[in-house]
Protein backbone atom coordinates (compact mmCIF):
# COMPACT_ATOMS: atom_id res chain seq x y z
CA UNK A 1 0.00 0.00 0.00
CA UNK A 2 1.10 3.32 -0.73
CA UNK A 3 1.76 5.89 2.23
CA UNK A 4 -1.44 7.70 1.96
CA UNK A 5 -2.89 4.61 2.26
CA UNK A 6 -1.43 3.87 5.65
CA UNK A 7 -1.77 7.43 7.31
CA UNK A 8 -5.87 6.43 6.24
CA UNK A 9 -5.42 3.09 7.95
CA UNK A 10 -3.71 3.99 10.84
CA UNK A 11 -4.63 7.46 11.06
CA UNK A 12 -0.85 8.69 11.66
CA UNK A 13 0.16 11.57 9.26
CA UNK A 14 2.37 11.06 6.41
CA UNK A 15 4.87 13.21 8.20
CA UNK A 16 5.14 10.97 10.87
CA UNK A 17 5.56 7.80 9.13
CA UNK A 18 8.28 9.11 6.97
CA UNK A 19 10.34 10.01 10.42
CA UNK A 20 9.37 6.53 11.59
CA UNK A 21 11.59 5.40 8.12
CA UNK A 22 14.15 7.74 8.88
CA UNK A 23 14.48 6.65 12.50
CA UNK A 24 14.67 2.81 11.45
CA UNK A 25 11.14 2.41 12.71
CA UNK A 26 9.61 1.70 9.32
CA UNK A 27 10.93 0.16 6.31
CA UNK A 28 8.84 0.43 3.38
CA UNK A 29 9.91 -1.48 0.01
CA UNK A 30 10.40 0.75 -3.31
CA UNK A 31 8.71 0.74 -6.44
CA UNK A 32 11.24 0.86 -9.68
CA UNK A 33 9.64 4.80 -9.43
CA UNK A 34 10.83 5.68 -6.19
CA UNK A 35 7.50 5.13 -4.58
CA UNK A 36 6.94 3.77 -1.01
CA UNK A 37 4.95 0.60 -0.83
CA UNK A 38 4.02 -0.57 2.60
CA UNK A 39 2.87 -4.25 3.40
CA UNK A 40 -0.01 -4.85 5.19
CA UNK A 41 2.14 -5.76 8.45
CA UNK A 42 2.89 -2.09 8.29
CA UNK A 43 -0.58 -1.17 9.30
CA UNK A 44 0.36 -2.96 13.00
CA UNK A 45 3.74 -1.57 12.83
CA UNK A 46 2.90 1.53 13.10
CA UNK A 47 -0.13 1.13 15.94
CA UNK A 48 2.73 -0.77 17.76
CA UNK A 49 5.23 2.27 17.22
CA UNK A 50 2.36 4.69 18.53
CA UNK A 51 1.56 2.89 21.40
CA UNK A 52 5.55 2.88 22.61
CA UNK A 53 5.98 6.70 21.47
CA UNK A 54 2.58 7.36 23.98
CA UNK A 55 3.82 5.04 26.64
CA UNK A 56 6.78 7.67 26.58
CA UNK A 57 9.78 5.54 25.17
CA UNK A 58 11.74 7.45 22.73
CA UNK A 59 12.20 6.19 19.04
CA UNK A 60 15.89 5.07 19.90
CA UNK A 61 14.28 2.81 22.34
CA UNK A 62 11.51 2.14 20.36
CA UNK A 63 13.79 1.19 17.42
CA UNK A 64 15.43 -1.35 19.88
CA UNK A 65 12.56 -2.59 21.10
CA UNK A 66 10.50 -3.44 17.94
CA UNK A 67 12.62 -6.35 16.34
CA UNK A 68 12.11 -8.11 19.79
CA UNK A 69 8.09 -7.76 18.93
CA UNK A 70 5.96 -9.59 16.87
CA UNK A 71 3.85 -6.66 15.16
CA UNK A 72 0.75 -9.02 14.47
CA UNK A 73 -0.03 -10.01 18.52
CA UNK A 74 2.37 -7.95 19.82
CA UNK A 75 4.27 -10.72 21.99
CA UNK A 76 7.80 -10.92 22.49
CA UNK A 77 10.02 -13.08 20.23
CA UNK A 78 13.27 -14.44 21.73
CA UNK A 79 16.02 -11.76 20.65
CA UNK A 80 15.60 -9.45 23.68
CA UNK A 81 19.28 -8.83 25.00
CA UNK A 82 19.78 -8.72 28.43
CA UNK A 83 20.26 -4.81 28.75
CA UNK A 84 17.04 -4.26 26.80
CA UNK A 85 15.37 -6.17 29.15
CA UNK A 86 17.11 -3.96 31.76
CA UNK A 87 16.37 -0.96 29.79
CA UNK A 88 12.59 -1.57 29.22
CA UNK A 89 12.11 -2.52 33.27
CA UNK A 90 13.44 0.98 33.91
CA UNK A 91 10.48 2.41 31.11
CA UNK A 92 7.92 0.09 33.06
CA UNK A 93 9.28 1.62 36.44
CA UNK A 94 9.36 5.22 35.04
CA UNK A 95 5.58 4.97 33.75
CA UNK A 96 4.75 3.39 37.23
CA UNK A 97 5.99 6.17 39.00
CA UNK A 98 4.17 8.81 36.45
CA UNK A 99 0.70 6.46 37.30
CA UNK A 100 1.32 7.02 41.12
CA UNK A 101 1.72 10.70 40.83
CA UNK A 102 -1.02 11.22 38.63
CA UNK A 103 -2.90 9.03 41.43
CA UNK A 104 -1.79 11.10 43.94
CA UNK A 105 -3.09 14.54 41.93
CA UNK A 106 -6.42 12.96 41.29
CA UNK A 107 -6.96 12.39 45.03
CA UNK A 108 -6.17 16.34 45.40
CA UNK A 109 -8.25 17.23 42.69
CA UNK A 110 -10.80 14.56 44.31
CA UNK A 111 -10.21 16.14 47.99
CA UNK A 112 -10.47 20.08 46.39
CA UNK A 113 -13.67 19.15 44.26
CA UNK A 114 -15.20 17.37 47.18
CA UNK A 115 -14.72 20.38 49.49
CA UNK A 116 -15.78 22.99 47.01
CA UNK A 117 -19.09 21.07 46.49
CA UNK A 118 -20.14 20.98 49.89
CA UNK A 119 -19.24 24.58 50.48
C-alpha cells in the first residue's frame, strides 16, 4: 500500500511515518519509481510504534525494542538482550511512577472538588 494509504489506515500523518523510516522504525519497500509501498504488516507496525511513542519511550528505544516484537499479537520473540530487558524494566518503572503521581493529583483534585461542592 502506498503511504497515503497507511496514514488512512492507521490514522498517523504522512509526516510521521516518513520520520518513523528515517528513524529505522519503518521500512517500506520501493517501487522501480521511487514510490513507497508498505505491506499490510505495516498497518500494525505503526499502531505498535504509537503505542511505545505514547507510553513515553523514545524512538531510539523504540527502534530497539521493535525487532524483539511480533507486530501481528504484539508478543515478544526471543532476541531481547539482556540490557534491553534492563532498559525496558526501567520504562515500566518510570511509567509506574508517572501512574502514582497522577494518582496522587487525582486524590487532590478529588479532595479540592469534594470540598468545594459541599461549600
Amino acid at each position: 500500500m502506498r503511504i497515503g494509504e497507511l496514514a488512512r489506515r492507521t490514522g498517523v500523518s504522512e509526516r510521521s511515518l516518513r520520520y518513523y523510516e528515517k528513524q529505522g522504525l519503518l521500512a517500506p519497500d520501493r517501487t522501480a519509481g521511487g514510490h513507497r509501498n508498505y505491506p499490510e504488516a505495516a498497518v500494525d507496525r505503526v499502531i505498535r510504534i504509537q503505542e511505545l511513542f505514547a507510553a513515553g519511550l523514545c524512538s531510539a528505544k523504540i527502534a530497539q525494542l521493535l525487532p524483539c516484537m511480533r507486530d501481528s499479537d504484539g508478543g515478544p520473540s526471543a532476541v531481547a538482550t539482556p540490557k534491553l530487558v534492563r532498559d525496558l524494566t526501567a520504562e515500566r518503572e518510570r511509567i509506574d511512577r508517572m501512574i502514582r503521581d497522577l494518582v496522587r493529583s487525582r486524590d487532590t483534585l478529588d479532595e479540592v472538588i469534594d470540598t468545594a461542592a459541599r461549600g
